[in-house]
C-alpha atoms as a PDB file:
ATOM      1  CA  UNK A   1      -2.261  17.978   1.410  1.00  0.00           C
ATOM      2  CA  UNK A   2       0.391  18.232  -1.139  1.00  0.00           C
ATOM      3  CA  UNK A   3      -0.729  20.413  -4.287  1.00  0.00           C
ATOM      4  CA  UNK A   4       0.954  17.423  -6.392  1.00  0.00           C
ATOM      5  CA  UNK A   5       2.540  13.950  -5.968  1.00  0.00           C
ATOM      6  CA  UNK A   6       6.167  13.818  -5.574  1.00  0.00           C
ATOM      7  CA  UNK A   7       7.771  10.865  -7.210  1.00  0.00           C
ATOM      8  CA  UNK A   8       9.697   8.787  -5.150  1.00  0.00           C
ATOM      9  CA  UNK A   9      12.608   6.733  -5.900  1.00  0.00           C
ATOM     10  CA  UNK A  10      14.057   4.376  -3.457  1.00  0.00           C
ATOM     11  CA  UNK A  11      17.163   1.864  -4.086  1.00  0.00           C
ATOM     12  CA  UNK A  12      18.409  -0.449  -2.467  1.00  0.00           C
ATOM     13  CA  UNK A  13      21.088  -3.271  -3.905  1.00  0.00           C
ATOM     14  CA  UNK A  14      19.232  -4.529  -7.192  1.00  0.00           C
ATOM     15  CA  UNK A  15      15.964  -3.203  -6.420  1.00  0.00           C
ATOM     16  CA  UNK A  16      14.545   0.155  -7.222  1.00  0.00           C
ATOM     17  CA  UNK A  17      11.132   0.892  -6.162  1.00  0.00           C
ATOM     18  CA  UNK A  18       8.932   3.736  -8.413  1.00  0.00           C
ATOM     19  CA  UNK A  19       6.048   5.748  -7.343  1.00  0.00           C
ATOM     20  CA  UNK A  20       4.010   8.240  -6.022  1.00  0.00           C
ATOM     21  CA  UNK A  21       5.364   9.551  -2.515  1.00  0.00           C
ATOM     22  CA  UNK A  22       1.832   9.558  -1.372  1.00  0.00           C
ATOM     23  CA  UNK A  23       1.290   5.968  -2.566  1.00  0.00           C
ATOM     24  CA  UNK A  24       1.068   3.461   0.185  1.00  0.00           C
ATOM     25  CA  UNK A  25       3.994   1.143  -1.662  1.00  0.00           C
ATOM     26  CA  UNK A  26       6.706   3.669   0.311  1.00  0.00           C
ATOM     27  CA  UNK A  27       5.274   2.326   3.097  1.00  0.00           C
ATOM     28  CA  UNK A  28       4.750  -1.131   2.137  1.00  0.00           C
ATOM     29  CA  UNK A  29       8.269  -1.440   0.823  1.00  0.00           C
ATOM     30  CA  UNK A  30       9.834  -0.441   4.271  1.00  0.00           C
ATOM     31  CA  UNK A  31       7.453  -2.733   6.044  1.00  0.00           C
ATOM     32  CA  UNK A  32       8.961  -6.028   3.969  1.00  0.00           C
ATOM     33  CA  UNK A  33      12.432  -6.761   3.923  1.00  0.00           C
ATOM     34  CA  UNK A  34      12.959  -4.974   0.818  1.00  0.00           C
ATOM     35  CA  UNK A  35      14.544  -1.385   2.378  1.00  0.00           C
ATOM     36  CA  UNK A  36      16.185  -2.441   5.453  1.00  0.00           C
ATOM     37  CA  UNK A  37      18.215   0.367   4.932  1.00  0.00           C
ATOM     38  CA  UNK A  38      17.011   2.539   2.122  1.00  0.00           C
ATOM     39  CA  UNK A  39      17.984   5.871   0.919  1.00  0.00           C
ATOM     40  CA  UNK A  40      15.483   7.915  -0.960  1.00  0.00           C
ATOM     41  CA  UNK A  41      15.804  10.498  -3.732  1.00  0.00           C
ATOM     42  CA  UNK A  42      12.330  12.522  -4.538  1.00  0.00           C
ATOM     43  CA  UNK A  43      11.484  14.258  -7.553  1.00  0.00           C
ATOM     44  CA  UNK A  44       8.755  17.001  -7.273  1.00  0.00           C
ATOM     45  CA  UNK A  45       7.481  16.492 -10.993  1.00  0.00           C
ATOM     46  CA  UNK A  46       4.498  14.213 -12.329  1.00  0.00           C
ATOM     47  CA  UNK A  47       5.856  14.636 -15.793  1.00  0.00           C
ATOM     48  CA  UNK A  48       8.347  12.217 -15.317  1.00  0.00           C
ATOM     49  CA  UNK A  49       6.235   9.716 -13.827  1.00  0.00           C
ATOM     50  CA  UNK A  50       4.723   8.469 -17.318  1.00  0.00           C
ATOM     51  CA  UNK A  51       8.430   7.888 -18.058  1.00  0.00           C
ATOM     52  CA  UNK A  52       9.163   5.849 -15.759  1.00  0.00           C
ATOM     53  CA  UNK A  53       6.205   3.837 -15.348  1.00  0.00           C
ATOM     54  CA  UNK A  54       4.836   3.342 -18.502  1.00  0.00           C
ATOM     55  CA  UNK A  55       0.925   2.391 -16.935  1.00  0.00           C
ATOM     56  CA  UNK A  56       1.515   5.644 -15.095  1.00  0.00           C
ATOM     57  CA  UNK A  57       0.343   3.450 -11.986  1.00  0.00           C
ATOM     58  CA  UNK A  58       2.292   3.567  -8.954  1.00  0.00           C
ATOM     59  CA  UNK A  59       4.179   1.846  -7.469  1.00  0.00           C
ATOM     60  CA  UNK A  60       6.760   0.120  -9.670  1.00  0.00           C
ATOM     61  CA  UNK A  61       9.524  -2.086  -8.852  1.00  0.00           C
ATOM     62  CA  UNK A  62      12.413  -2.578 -11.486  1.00  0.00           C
ATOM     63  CA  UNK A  63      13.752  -5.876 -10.348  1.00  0.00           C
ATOM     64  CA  UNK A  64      15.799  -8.694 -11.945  1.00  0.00           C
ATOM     65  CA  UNK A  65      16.034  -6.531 -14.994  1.00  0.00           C
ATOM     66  CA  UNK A  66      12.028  -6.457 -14.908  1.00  0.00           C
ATOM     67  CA  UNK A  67       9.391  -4.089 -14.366  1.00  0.00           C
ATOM     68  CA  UNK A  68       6.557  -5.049 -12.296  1.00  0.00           C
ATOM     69  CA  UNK A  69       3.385  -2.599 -11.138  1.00  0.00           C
ATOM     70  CA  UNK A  70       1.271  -2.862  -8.900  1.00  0.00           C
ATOM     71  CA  UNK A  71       1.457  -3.721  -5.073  1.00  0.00           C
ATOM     72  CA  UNK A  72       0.397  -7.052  -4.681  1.00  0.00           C
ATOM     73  CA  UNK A  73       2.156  -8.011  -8.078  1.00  0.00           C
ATOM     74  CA  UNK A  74       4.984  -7.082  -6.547  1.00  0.00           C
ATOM     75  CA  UNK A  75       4.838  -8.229  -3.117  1.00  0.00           C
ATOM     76  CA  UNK A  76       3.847 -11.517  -4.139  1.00  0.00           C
ATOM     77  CA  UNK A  77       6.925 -11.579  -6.814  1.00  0.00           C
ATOM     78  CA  UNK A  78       9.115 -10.906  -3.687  1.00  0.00           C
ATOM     79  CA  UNK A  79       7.474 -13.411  -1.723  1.00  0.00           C
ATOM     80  CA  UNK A  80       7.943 -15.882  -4.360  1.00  0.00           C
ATOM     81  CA  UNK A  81      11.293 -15.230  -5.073  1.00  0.00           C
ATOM     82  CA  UNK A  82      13.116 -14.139  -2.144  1.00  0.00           C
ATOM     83  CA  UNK A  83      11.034 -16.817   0.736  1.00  0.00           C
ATOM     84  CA  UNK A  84      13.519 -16.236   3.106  1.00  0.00           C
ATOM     85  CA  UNK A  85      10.492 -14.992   5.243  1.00  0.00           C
ATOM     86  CA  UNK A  86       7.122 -15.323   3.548  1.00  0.00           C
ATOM     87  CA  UNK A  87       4.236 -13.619   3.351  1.00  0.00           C
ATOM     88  CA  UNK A  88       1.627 -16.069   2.513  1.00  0.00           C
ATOM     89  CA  UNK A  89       0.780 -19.202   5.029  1.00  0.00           C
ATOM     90  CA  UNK A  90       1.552 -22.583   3.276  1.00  0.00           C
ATOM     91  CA  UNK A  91      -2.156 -23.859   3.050  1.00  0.00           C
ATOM     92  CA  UNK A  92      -3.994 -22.603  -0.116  1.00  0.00           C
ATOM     93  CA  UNK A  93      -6.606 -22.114   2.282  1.00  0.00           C
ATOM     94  CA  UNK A  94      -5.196 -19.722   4.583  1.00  0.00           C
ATOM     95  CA  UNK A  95      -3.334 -18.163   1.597  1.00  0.00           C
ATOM     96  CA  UNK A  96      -6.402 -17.616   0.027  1.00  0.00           C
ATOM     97  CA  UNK A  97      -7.848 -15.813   3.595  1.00  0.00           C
ATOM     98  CA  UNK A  98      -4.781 -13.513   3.936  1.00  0.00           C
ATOM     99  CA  UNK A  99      -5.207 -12.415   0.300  1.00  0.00           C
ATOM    100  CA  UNK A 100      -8.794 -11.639   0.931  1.00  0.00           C
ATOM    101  CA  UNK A 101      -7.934  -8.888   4.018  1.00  0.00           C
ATOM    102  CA  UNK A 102      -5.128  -7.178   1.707  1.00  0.00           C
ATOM    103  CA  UNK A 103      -7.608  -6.842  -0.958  1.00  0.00           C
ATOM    104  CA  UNK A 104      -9.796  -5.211   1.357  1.00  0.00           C
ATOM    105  CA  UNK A 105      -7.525  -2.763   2.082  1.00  0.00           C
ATOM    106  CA  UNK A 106      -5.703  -2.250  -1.236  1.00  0.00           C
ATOM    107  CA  UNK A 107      -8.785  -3.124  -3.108  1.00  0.00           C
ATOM    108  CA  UNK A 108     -11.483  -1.525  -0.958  1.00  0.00           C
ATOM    109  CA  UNK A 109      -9.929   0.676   0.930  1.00  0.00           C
ATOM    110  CA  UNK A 110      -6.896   2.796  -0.803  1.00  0.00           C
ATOM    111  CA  UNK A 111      -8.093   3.497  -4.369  1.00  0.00           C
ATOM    112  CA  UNK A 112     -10.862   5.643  -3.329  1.00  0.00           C
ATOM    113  CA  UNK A 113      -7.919   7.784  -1.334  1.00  0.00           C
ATOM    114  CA  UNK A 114      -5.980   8.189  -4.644  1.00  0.00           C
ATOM    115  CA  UNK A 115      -5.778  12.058  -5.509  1.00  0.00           C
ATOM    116  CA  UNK A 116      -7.079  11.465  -8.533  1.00  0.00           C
ATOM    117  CA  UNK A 117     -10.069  10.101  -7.235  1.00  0.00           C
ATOM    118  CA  UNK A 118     -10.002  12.685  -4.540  1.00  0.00           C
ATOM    119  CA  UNK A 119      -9.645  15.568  -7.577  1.00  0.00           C
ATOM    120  CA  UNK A 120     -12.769  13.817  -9.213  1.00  0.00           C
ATOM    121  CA  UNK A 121     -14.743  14.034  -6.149  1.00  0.00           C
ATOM    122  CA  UNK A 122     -13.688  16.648  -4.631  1.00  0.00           C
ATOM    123  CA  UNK A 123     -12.231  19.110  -6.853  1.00  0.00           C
ATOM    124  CA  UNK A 124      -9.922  21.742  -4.876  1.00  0.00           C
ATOM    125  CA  UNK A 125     -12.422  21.683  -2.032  1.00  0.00           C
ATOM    126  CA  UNK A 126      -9.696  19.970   0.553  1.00  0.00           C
ATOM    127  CA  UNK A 127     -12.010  19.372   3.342  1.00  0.00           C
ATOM    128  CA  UNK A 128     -14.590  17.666   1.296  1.00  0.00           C
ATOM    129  CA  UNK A 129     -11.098  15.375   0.171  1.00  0.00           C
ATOM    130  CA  UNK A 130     -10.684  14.316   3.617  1.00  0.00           C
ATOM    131  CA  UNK A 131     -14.148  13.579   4.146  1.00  0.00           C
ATOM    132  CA  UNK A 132     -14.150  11.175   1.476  1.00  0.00           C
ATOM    133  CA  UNK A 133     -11.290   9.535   2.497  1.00  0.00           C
ATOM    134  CA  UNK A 134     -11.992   9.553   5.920  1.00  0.00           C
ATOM    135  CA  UNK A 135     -15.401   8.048   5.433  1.00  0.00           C
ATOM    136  CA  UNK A 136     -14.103   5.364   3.070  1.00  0.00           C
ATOM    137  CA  UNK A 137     -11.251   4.580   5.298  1.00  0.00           C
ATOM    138  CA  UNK A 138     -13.314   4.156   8.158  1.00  0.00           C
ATOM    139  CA  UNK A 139     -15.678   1.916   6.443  1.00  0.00           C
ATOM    140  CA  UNK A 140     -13.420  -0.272   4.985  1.00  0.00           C
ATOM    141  CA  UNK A 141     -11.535  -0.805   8.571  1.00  0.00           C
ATOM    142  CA  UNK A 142     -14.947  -1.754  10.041  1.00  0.00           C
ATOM    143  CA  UNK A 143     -15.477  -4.140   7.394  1.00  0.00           C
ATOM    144  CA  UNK A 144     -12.093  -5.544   8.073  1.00  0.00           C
ATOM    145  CA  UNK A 145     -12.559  -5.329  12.116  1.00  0.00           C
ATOM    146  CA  UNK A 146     -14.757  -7.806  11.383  1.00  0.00           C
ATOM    147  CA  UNK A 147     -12.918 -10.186   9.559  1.00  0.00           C
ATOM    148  CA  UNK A 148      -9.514  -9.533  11.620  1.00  0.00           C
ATOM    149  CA  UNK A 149     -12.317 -10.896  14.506  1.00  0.00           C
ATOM    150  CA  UNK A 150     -12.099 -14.488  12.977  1.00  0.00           C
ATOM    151  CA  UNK A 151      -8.540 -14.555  11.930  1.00  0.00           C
ATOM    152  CA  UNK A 152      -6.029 -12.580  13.792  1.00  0.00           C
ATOM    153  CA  UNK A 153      -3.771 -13.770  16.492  1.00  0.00           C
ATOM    154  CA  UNK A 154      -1.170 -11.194  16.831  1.00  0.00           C
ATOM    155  CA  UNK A 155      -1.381 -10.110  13.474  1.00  0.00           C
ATOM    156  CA  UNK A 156      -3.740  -9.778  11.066  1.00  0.00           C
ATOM    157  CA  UNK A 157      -3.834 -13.694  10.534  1.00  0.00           C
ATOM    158  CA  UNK A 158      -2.304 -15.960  12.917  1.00  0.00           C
ATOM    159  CA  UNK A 159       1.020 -15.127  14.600  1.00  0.00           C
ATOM    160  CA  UNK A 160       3.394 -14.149  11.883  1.00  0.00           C
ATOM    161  CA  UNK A 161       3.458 -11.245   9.810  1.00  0.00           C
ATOM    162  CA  UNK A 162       1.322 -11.921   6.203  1.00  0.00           C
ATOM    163  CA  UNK A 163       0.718  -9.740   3.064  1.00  0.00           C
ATOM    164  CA  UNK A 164      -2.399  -8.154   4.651  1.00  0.00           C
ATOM    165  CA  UNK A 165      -0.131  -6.610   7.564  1.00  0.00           C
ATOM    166  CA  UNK A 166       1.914  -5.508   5.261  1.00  0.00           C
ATOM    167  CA  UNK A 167      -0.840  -3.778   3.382  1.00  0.00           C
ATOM    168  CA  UNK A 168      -2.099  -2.555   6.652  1.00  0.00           C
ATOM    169  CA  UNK A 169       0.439  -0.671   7.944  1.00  0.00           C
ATOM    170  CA  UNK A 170       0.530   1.953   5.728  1.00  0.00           C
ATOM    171  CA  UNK A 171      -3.394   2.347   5.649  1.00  0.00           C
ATOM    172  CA  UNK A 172      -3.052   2.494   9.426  1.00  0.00           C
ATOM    173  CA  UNK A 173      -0.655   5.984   8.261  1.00  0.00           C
ATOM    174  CA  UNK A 174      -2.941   6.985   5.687  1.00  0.00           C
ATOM    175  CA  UNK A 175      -5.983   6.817   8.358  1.00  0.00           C
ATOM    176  CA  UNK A 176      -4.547   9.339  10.476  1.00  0.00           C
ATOM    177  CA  UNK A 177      -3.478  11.093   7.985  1.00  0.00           C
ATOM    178  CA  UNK A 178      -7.719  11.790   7.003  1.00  0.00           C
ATOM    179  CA  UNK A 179      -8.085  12.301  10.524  1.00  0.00           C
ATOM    180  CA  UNK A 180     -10.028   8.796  11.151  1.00  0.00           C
ATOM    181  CA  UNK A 181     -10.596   7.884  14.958  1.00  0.00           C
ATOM    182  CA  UNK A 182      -7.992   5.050  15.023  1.00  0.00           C
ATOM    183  CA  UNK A 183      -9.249   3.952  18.871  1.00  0.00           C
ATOM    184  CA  UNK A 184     -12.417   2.563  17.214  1.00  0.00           C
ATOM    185  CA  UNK A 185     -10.622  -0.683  15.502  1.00  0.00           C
END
């Protein structure tokens, strides 16, 4: 575990991406076509992080001469305005289902992994950190095994990559990363 966050700063054309290196947007910004070919520059200081992104929430893209937080905010911005290969089905129906498995991951699942919540709980006691994350992790993936059981194909919903994949990737990372037993889902 990393004693601190290290802010992380990757551009690429007109996009920058802001945030926390041990944010899941890193992750989720390689996984879209975003970063096909990103180079990344990495602070080691929180105290410019409240500079940067004013909600000091991670991640933040600065975009079309806009800021915009939050991952599924910002996902759904790119989605909207660069369709070339979407992210959300064309029913409002099945949009609506692939927005309900990314919220259980970056609703359900990833907050309760944040180091600050981790610091709350946990204080400086690292292995009870990973036990909280590991149990929350592995709780939210069983409540998502069983929704993935009535709407994946090859992905998470159907055949093409969606927004909950994208989401799921990096949770996939952050689950070994707490040590969860990735051969039960």
């Amino acid at each position: 575990w990393r004693q601190r966050l290290d802010l992380c700063c990757i551009r690429t054309g007109d996009r920058h991406v802001h945030g926390a290196f041990a944010s899941l947007w890193p992750g989720k910004a390689s996984t879209t076509s975003i970063a096909p070919s990103i180079s990344s520059r990495v602070n080691k200081s929180l105290k410019i992080l409240p500079k940067i992104i004013p909600t000091n929430s991670s991640p933040m893209l600065d975009i079309d001469d806009q800021k915009l937080t939050q991952s599924l905010a910002i996902l759904e911005y790119l989605d909207e305005t660069r369709p070339e290969r979407s992210l959300l089905p064309s029913t409002p129906l099945e949009r609506a289902r692939v927005r309900a498995l990314a919220e259980i991951v970056t609703s359900d699942i990833q907050p309760v992994q944040n180091l600050r919540v981790l610091i709350a709980v946990a204080g400086d006691d690292k292995e009870k950190r990973i036990e909280w994350g590991k149990k929350w992790i592995t709780s939210g993936f069983q409540a998502l095994e069983t929704e993935l059981t009535r709407t994946a194909g090859k992905y998470s919903f159907g055949d093409s990559v969606t927004l909950a994949d994208v989401c799921l990737v990096p949770q996939a990372y952050n689950a070994r990363r707490f040590g969860v037993d990735m051969a039960l889902f």
